[in-house]
Protein backbone atom coordinates (compact mmCIF):
# COMPACT_ATOMS: atom_id res chain seq x y z
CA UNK A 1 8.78 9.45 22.99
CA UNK A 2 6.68 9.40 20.27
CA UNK A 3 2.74 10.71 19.46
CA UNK A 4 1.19 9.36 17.18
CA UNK A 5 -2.17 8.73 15.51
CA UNK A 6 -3.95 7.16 12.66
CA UNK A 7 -7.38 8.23 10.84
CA UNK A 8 -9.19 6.49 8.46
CA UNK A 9 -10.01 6.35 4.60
CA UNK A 10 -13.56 6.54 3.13
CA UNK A 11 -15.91 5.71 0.73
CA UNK A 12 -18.76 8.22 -0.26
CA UNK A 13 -21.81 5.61 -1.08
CA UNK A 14 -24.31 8.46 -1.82
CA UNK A 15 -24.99 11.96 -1.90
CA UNK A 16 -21.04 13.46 -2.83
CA UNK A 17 -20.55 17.37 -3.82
CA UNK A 18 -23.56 18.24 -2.04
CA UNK A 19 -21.63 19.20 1.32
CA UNK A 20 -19.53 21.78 -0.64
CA UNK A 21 -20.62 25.42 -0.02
CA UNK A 22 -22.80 27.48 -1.64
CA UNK A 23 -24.91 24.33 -2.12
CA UNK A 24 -25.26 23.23 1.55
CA UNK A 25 -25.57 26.76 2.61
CA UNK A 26 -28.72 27.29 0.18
CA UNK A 27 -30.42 23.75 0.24
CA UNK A 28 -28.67 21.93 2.85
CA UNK A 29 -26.39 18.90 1.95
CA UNK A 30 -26.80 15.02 2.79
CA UNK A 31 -24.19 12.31 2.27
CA UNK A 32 -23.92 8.56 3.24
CA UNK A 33 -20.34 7.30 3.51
CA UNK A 34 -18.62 4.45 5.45
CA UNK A 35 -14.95 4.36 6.61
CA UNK A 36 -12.55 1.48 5.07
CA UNK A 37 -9.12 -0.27 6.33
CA UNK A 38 -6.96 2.62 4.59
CA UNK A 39 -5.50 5.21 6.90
CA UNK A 40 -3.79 8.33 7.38
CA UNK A 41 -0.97 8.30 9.63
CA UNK A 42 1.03 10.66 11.23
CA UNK A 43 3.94 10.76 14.18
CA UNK A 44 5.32 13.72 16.36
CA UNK A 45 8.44 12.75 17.73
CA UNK A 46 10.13 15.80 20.02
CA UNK A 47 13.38 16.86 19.42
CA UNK A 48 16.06 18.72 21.31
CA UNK A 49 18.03 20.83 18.49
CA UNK A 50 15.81 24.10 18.09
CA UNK A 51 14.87 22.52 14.72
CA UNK A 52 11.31 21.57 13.34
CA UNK A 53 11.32 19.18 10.66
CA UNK A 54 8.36 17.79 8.59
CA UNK A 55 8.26 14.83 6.20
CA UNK A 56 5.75 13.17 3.53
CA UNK A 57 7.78 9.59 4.01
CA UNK A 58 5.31 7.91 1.48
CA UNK A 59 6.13 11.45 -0.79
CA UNK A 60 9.83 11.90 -0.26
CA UNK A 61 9.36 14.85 1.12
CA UNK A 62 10.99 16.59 3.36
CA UNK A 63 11.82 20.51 4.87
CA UNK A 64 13.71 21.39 7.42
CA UNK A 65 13.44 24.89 9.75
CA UNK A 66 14.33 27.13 13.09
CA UNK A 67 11.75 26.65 15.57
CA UNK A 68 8.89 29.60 14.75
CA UNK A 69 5.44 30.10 16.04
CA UNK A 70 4.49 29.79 11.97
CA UNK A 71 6.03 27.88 9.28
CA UNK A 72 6.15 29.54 5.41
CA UNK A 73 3.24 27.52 3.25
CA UNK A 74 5.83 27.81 -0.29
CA UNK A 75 3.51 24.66 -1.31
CA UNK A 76 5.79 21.85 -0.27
CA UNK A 77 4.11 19.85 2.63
CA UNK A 78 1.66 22.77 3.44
CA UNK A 79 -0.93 20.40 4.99
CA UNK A 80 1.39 19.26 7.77
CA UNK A 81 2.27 23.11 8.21
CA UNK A 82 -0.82 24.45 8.06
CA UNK A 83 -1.86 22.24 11.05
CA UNK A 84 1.27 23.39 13.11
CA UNK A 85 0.50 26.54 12.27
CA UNK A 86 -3.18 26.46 13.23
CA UNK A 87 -2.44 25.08 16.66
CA UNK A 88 0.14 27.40 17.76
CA UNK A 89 -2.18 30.29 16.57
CA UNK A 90 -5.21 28.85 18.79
CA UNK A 91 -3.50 26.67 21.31
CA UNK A 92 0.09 28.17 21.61
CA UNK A 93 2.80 26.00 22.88
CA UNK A 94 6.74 26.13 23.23
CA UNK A 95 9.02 23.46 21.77
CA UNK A 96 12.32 22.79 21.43
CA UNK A 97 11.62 21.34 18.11
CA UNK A 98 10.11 18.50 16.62
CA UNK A 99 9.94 15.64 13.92
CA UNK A 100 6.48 15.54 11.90
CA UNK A 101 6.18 12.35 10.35
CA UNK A 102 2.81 11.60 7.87
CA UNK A 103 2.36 8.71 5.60
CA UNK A 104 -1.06 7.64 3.53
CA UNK A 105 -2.17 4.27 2.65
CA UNK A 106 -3.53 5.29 -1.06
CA UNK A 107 -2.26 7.99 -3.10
CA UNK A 108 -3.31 11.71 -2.62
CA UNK A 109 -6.22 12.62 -5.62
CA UNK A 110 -7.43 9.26 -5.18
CA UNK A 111 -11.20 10.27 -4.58
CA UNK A 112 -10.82 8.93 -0.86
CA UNK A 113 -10.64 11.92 1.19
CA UNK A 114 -6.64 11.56 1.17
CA UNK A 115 -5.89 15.12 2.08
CA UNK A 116 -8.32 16.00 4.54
CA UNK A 117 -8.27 12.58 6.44
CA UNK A 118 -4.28 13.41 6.73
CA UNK A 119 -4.85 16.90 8.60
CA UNK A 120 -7.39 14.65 10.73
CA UNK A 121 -4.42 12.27 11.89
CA UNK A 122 -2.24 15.72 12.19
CA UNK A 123 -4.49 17.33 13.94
CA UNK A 124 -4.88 13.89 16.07
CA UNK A 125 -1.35 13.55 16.73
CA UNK A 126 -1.15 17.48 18.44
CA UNK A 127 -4.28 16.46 20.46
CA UNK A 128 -2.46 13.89 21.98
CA UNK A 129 0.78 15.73 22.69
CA UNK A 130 -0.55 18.60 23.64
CA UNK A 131 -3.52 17.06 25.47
CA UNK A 132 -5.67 19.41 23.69
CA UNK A 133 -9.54 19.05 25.04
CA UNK A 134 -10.58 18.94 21.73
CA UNK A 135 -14.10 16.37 20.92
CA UNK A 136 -14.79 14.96 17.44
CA UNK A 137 -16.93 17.66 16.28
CA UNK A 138 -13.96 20.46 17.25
CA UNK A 139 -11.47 18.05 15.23
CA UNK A 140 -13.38 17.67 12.50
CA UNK A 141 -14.28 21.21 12.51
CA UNK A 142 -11.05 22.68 12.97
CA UNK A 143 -9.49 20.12 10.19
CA UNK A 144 -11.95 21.58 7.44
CA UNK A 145 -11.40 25.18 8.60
CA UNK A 146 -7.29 24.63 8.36
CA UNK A 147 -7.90 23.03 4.68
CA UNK A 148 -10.85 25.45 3.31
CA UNK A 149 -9.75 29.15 4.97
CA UNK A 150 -5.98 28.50 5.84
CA UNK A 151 -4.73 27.25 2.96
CA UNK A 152 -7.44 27.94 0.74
CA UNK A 153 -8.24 24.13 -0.78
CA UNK A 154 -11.37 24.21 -2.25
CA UNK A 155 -13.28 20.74 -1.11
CA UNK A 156 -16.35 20.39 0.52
CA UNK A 157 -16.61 18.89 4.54
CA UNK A 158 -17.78 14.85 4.62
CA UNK A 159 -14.42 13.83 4.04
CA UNK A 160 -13.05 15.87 7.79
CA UNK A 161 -15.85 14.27 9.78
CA UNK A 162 -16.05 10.82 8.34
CA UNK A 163 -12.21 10.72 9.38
CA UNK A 164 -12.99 11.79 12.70
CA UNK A 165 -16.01 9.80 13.80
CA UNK A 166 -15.66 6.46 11.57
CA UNK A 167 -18.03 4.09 10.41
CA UNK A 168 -20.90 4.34 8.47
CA UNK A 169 -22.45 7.82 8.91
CA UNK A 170 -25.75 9.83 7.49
CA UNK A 171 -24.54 13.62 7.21
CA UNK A 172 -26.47 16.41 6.97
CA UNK A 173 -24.59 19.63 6.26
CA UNK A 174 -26.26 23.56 7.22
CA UNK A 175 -25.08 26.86 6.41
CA UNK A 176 -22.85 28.61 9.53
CA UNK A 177 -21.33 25.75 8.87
CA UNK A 178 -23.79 23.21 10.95
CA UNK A 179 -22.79 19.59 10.30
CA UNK A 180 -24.72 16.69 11.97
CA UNK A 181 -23.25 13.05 11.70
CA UNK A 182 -25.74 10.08 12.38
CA UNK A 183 -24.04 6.97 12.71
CA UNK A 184 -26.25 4.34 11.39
CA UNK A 185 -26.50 1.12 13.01
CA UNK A 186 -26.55 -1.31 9.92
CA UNK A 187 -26.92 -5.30 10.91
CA UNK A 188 -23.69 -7.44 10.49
CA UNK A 189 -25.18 -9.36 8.27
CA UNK A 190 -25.89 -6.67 5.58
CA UNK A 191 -22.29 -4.96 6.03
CA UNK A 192 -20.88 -7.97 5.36
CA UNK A 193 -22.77 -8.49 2.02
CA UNK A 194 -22.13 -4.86 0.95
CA UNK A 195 -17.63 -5.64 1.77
CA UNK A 196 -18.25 -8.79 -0.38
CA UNK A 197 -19.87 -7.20 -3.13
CA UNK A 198 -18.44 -3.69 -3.07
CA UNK A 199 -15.55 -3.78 -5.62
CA UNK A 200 -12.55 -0.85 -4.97
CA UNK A 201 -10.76 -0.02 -8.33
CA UNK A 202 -8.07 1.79 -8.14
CA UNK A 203 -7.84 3.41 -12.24
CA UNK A 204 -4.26 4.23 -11.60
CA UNK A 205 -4.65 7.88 -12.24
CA UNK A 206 -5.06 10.60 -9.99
CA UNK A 207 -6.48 14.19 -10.55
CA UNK A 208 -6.61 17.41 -8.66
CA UNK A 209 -10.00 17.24 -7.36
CA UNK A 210 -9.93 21.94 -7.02
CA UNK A 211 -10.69 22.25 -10.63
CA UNK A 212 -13.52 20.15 -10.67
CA UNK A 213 -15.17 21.31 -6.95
CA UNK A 214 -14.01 24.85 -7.83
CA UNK A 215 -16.42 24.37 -11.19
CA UNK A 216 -19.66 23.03 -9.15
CA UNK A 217 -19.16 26.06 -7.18
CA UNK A 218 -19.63 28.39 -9.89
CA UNK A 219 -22.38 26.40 -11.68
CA UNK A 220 -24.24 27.16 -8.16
CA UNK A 221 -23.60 30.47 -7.90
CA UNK A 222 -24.55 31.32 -11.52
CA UNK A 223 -27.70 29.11 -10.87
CA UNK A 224 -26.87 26.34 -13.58
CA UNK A 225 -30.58 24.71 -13.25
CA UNK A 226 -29.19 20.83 -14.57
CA UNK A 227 -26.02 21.62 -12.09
CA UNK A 228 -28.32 22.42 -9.16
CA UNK A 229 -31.32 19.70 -10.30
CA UNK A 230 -28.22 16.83 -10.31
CA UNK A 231 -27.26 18.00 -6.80
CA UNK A 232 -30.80 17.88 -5.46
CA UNK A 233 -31.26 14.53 -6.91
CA UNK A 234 -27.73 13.47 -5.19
CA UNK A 235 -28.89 14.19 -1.96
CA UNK A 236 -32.24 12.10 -2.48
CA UNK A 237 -30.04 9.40 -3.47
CA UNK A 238 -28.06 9.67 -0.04
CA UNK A 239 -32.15 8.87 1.50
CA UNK A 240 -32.04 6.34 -0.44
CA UNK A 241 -28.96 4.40 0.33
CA UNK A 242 -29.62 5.04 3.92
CA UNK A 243 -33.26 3.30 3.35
CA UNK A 244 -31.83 0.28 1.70
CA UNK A 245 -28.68 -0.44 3.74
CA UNK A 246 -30.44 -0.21 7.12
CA UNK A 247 -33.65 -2.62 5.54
CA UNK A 248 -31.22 -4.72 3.75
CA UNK A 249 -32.06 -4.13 0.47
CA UNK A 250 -28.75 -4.94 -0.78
CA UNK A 251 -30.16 -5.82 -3.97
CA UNK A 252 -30.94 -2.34 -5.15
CA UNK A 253 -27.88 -0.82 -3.95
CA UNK A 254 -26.16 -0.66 -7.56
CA UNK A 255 -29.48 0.89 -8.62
CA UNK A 256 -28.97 3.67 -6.03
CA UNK A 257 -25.36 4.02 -7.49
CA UNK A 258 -25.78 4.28 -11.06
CA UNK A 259 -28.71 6.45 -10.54
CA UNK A 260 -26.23 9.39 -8.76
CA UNK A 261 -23.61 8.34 -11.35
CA UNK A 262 -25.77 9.50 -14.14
CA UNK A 263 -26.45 12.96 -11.95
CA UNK A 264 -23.11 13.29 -10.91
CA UNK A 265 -22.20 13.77 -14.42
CA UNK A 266 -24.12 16.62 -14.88
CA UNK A 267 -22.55 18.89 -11.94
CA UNK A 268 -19.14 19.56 -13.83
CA UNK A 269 -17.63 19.06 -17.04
CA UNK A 270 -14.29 16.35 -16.56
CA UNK A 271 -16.43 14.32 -13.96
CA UNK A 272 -16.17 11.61 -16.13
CA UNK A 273 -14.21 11.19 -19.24
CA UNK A 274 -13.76 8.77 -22.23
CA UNK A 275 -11.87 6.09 -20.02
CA UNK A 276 -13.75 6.50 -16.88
CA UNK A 277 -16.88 6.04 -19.45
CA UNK A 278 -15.05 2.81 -21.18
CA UNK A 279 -14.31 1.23 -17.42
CA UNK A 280 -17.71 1.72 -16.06
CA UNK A 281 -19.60 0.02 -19.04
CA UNK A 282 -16.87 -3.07 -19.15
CA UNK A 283 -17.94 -3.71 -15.20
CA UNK A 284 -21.52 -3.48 -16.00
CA UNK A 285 -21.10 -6.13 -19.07
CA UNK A 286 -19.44 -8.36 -16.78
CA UNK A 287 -22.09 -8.47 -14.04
CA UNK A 288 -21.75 -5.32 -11.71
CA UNK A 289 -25.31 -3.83 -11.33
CA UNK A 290 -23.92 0.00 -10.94
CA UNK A 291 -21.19 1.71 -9.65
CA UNK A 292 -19.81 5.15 -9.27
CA UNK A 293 -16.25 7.37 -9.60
CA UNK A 294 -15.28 8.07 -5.39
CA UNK A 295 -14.75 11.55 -4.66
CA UNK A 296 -14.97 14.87 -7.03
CA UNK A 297 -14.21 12.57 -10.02
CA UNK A 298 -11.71 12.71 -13.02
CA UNK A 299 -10.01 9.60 -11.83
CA UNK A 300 -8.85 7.90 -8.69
CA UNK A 301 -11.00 5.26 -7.40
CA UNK A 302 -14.03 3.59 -8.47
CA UNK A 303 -16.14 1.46 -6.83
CA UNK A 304 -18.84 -1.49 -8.43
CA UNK A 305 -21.43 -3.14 -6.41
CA UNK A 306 -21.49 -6.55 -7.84
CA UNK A 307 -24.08 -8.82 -6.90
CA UNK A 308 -24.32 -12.76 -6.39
CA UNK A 309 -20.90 -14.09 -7.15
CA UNK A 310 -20.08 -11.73 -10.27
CA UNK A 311 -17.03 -9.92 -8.48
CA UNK A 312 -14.22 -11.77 -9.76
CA UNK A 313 -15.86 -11.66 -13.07
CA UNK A 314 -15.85 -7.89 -12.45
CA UNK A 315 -12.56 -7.51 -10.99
CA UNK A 316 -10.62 -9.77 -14.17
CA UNK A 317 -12.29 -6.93 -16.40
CA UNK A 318 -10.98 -4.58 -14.60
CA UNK A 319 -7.75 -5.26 -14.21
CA UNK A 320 -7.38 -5.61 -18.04
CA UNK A 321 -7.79 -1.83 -18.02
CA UNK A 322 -4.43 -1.69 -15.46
CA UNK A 323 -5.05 0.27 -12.08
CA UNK A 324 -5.09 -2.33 -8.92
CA UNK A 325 -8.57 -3.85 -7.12
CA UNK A 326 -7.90 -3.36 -3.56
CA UNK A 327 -8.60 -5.25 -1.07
CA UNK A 328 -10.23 -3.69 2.16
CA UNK A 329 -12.49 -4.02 4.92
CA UNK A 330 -14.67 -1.10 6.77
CA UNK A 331 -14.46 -0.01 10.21
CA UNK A 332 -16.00 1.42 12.77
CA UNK A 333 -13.63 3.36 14.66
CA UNK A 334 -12.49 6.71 13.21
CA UNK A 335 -9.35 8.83 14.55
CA UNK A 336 -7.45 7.06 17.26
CA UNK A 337 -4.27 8.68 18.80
CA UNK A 338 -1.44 7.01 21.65
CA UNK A 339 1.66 7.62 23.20
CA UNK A 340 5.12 5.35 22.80
């Protein structure tokens, strides 16, 4: 028998960095993001021989061990660990041992939400074989407090609950950790224009996204003014994608991205760097109308909103810079778990 489950990608449109603490806590966070075709996956399959084994297949990764209540975190697969080790501390269960199987459709640092959308699908896949009465709000919640006070990952909390819930999705993040998720009902017709003229880039280089959260966090607690100002501005522009997706005005969408790329910058130093720079002005030359880097920054993906017919302008500059355009649709269904 196997358990298994799948949870999806996303991309942040608006507002990103202000759901990471102290900044939420203080001023209260706000992010618009919308859930694409990439998943997380993840399979439990049970196993008879007193032996636990967990593997990255899409990694090469692989340790073996003894059946135990908790699992060492050395820093080899510590996400699917963590999770095992957070469920038999709160839900506690015998085994006789177990395979732990995870794979992700784009690589981790890729500014997608990689790492905390796979302890979603973990997380998903003990829910289902343990028939845990967990809702979406406990997932997500329980996902963000494995990554940010188990293993200590600094990160922020969109990435946990866009996973979870799918689709496109207003947050608003509290302090005592109060996160509200309104999914907003967008017409066909506009979602369709944004897939068409939303390009994914892919710059073919990923970065550990700690250093770069772990320096907005100090600019807030030291009270950097221009840190703090970009952040407040960031969550105004998360208003104002919400405003213009759900009145369709598509047309002012790269507006509302290049806007928060320009205060996005000004958060952390290594946001953006000479070749992120060099990428973003060839898209705009060839037609795109703004764009932004997804995720902390430093690499990963980008995304373009390209208007009219200028994407495959936009994407043949691009690719002249290497990386991959990929190809994706979004979706409205978030974690989904089954038995086989």
């Amino acid at each position: 028998m196997l358990y298994r489950s799948k949870a999806p990608l996303r991309i942040g449109l608006a507002g990103g960095g202000t759901d990471v603490s102290p900044y939420c806590d203080l001023y209260g966070g706000a992010i618009l993001n919308a859930t694409i075709s990439l998943y997380a996956h993840a399979s439990i399959e049970p196993l008879e021989n007193n032996t636990i084994i967990v593997e990255a297949l899409d990694r090469k990764e692989i340790e073996s061990f003894e059946v135990a209540a908790q699992l060492p975190l050395n820093g080899t697969l510590n996400l699917l660990k963590g999770v095992y080790n957070r469920i038999q501390k709160d839900f506690p269960f015998s085994t006789k041992g177990f395979r732990l199987s995870t794979f992700v459709d784009a690589p981790a640092g890729s500014g997608l939400g990689t790492s905390s959308t796979l302890v979603v699908a973990i997380l998903g896949a003990f829910v289902e074989m343990l028939k845990l009465p967990l809702g979406d709000y406990d997932i997500a919640h329980l996902a963000y407090e494995i990554e940010r006070s188990d293993l200590s990952l600094a990160g922020g909390r969109q990435d946990q609950y866009a996973a979870t819930f799918g689709g496109v999705n207003f947050m608003e993040f509290y302090d005592n950790d109060k996160v509200i998720v309104n999914p907003l009902r967008i017409r066909s017709q506009y979602i369709n224009e944004l897939e068409n003229n939303l390009v994914l880039y892919f710059t073919d280089t990923s970065r550990e996204s700690a250093t770069i959260i772990t320096e907005q966090v100090k600019n807030v607690q030291a009270k950097n003014e221009k840190s703090i100002e970009a952040m407040h501005h960031l969550k105004d522009q998360a208003q104002m994608m919400k405003e213009a997706l759900l009145k369709g005005k598509l047309p002012a969408i790269g507006e509302i991205l290049d806007y928060g790329f320009q205060q996005k910058r000004l958060m952390a130093a290594n946001i953006s760097n000479s070749r992120i720079e060099e990428i973003y002005e060839a898209a705009r030359a060839a037609g795109a109308s703004g764009g932004k880097i997804s995720g902390a920054g430093g690499g990963g993906f980008m995304i373009f909103y390209c208007p009219a017919n200028s994407c495959y302008a936009v994407k043949e500059t691009l690719l002249k810079f290497g990386g991959e355009v990929k190809n994706y649709s979004f979706t409205n269904e978030g974690l989904r778990s089954w038995t086989v």
